[in-house]
Each structure stands twice: as C-alpha cells, then as structure tokens.
Protein backbone atom coordinates (compact mmCIF):
# COMPACT_ATOMS: atom_id res chain seq x y z
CA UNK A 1 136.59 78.26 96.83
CA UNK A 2 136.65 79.76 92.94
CA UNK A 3 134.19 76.07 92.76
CA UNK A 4 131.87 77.27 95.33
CA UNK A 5 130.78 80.63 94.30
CA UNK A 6 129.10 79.96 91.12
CA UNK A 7 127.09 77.17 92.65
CA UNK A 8 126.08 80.09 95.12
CA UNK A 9 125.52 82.79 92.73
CA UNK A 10 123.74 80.18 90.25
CA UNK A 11 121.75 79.43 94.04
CA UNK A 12 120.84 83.12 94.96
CA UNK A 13 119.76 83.80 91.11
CA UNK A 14 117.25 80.76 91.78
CA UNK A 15 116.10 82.13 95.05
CA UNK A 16 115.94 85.86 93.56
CA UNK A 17 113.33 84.11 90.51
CA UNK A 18 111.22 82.10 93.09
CA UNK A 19 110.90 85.13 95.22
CA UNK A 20 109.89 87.25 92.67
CA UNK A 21 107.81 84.69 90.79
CA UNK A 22 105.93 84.60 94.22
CA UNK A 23 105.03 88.19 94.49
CA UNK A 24 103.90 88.01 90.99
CA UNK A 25 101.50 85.57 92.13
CA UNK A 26 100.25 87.24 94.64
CA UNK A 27 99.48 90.00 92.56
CA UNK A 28 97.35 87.77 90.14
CA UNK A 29 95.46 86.38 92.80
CA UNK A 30 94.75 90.01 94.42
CA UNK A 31 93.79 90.34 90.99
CA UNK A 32 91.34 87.82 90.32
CA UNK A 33 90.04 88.42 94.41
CA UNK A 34 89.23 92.02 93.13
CA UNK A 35 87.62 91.26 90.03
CA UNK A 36 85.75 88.31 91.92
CA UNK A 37 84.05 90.63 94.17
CA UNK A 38 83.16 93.39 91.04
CA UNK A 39 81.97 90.40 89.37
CA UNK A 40 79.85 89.03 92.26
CA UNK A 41 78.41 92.64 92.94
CA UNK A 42 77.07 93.04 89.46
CA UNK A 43 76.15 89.40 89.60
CA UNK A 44 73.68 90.51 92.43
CA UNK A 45 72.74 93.51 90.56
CA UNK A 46 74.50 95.43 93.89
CA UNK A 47 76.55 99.03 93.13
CA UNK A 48 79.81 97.44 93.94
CA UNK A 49 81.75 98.96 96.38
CA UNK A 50 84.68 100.31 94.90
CA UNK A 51 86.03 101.37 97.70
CA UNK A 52 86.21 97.46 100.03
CA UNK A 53 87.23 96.38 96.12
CA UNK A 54 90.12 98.79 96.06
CA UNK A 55 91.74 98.91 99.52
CA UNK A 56 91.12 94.58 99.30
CA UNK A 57 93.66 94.36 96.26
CA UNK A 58 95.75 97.17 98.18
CA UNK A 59 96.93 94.28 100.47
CA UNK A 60 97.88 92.27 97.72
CA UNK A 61 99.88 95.20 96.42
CA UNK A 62 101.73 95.66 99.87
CA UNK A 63 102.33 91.89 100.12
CA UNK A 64 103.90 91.36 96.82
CA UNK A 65 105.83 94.62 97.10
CA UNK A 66 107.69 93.11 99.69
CA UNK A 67 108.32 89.93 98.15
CA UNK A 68 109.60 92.19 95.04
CA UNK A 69 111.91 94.44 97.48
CA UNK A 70 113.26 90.89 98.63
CA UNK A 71 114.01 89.67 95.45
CA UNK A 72 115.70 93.18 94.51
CA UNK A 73 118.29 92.65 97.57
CA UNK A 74 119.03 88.99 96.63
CA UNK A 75 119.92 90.16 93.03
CA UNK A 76 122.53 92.75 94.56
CA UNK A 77 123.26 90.04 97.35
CA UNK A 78 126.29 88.35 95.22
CA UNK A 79 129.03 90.72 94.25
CA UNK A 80 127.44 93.98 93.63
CA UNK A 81 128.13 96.81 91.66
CA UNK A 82 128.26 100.41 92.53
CA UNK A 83 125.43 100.67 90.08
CA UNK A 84 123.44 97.95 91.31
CA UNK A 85 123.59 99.17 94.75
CA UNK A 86 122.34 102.49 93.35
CA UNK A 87 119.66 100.99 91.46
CA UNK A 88 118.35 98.84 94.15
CA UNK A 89 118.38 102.07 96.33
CA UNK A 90 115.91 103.75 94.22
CA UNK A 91 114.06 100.94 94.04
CA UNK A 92 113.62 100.35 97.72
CA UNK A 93 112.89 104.17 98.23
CA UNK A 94 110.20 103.94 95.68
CA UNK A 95 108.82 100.45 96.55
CA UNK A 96 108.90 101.54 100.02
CA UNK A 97 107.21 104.51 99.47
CA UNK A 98 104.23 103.21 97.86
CA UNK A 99 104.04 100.62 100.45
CA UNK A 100 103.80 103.22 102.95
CA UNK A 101 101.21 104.78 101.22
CA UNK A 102 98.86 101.91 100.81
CA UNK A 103 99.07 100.70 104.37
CA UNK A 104 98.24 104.00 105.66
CA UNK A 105 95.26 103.96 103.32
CA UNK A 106 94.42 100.34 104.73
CA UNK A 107 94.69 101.60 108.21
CA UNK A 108 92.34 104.21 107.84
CA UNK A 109 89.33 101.75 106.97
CA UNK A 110 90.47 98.47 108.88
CA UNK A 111 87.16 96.64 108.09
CA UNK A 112 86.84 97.33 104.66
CA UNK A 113 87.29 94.34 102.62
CA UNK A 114 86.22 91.90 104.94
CA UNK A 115 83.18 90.02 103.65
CA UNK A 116 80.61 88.89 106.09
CA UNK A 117 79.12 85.93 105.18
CA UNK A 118 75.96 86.70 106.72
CA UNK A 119 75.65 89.76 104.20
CA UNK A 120 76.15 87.79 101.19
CA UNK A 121 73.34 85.07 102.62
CA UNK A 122 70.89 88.30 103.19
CA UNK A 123 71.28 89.50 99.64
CA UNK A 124 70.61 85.74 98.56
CA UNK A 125 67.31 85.74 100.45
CA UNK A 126 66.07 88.58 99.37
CA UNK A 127 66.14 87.72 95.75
C-alpha cells in the first residue's frame, strides 16, 4: 500500500496540471476569438461591437473557470490539509461567484456573439 500512494499522488498532481493547463488554453483561445473579431471589425472599418466581443470571451471565462475549480479540488483530492481545504473553499466561493455572474450576463443577451455568416458576406459586398 505505502508503494501505491505516491504513484497516485504523483497521478492526481499530473491530472491536476493537465486540467489546469486546459483551462489556460481555453482562455488563450477566448482570447485570440475576441481579439479576432476587434481585429476583423476594424479590418472592415465597422465600430466593433464591444458588447457581442465582450459577452463572446465571457464564455471562455466561464468554461475555463470550471476547468480551474476542477483542478483546485484534485490538488486538495490527496491528503488534504485543514488549510488547503480552507483555501480551496475560498477559491470555489470566489470562482463560483464570478461564474455566476458572467452566465447571468450571457443569459441576458443569448444571441450576442453569434456571427452570421450572411452578415459578414453583406459587409463584403458592399465594399
């Protein structure tokens, strides 16, 4: 048994990293999504709309807020501490909290940030 636990804690550590290396990268691509579509607006010599721009990278946010929660319970998954577990407390209050926040500001405009194609073909013709 004393064999088998630091091949799991050496496991969950591994797990914990992927998670949050996951979340991270949904965060850069929410990233470059957002500045894709300020880019493209300007490109078109369109006032962007900060506000599709905004609540589009807000998804991103809630998605890889969730991966990070994950990868905050896997750390305190494997022996925890008092400390941890009061540390990973906060953290899930908080991270939940903003995640709240941002999907009730994503359910009040449901089709923003949703590109039609036929828009972006339009504003092609035109020019």
């Amino acid at each position: 048994m004393e064999t088998v636990e630091p091949i799991v804690q050496a496991s969950v550590q591994w797990l914990r990293l992927s998670v949050e290396t996951v979340g991270a990268l949904v965060i850069g691509f929410g990233l470059l999504v957002a500045v894709t579509s300020f880019g493209q607006a300007l490109w078109l010599r369109q006032s962007p709309n900060f506000a599709t721009i905004r609540i589009s990278f807000a998804r991103f946010l809630a998605l890889a807020l969730e991966f990070q929660l994950a990868a905050d319970i896997l750390s305190t998954a494997i022996a925890p501490t008092w400390d941890a577990i009061g540390k990973l407390g906060a953290i899930a209050i908080i991270r939940t909290a903003l995640n709240f926040f941002l999907l009730q500001e994503i359910k009040e405009r449901p089709n923003i940030g949703q590109i039609e194609v036929g828009q972006i073909e339009q504003t092609r013709a035109k020019e």
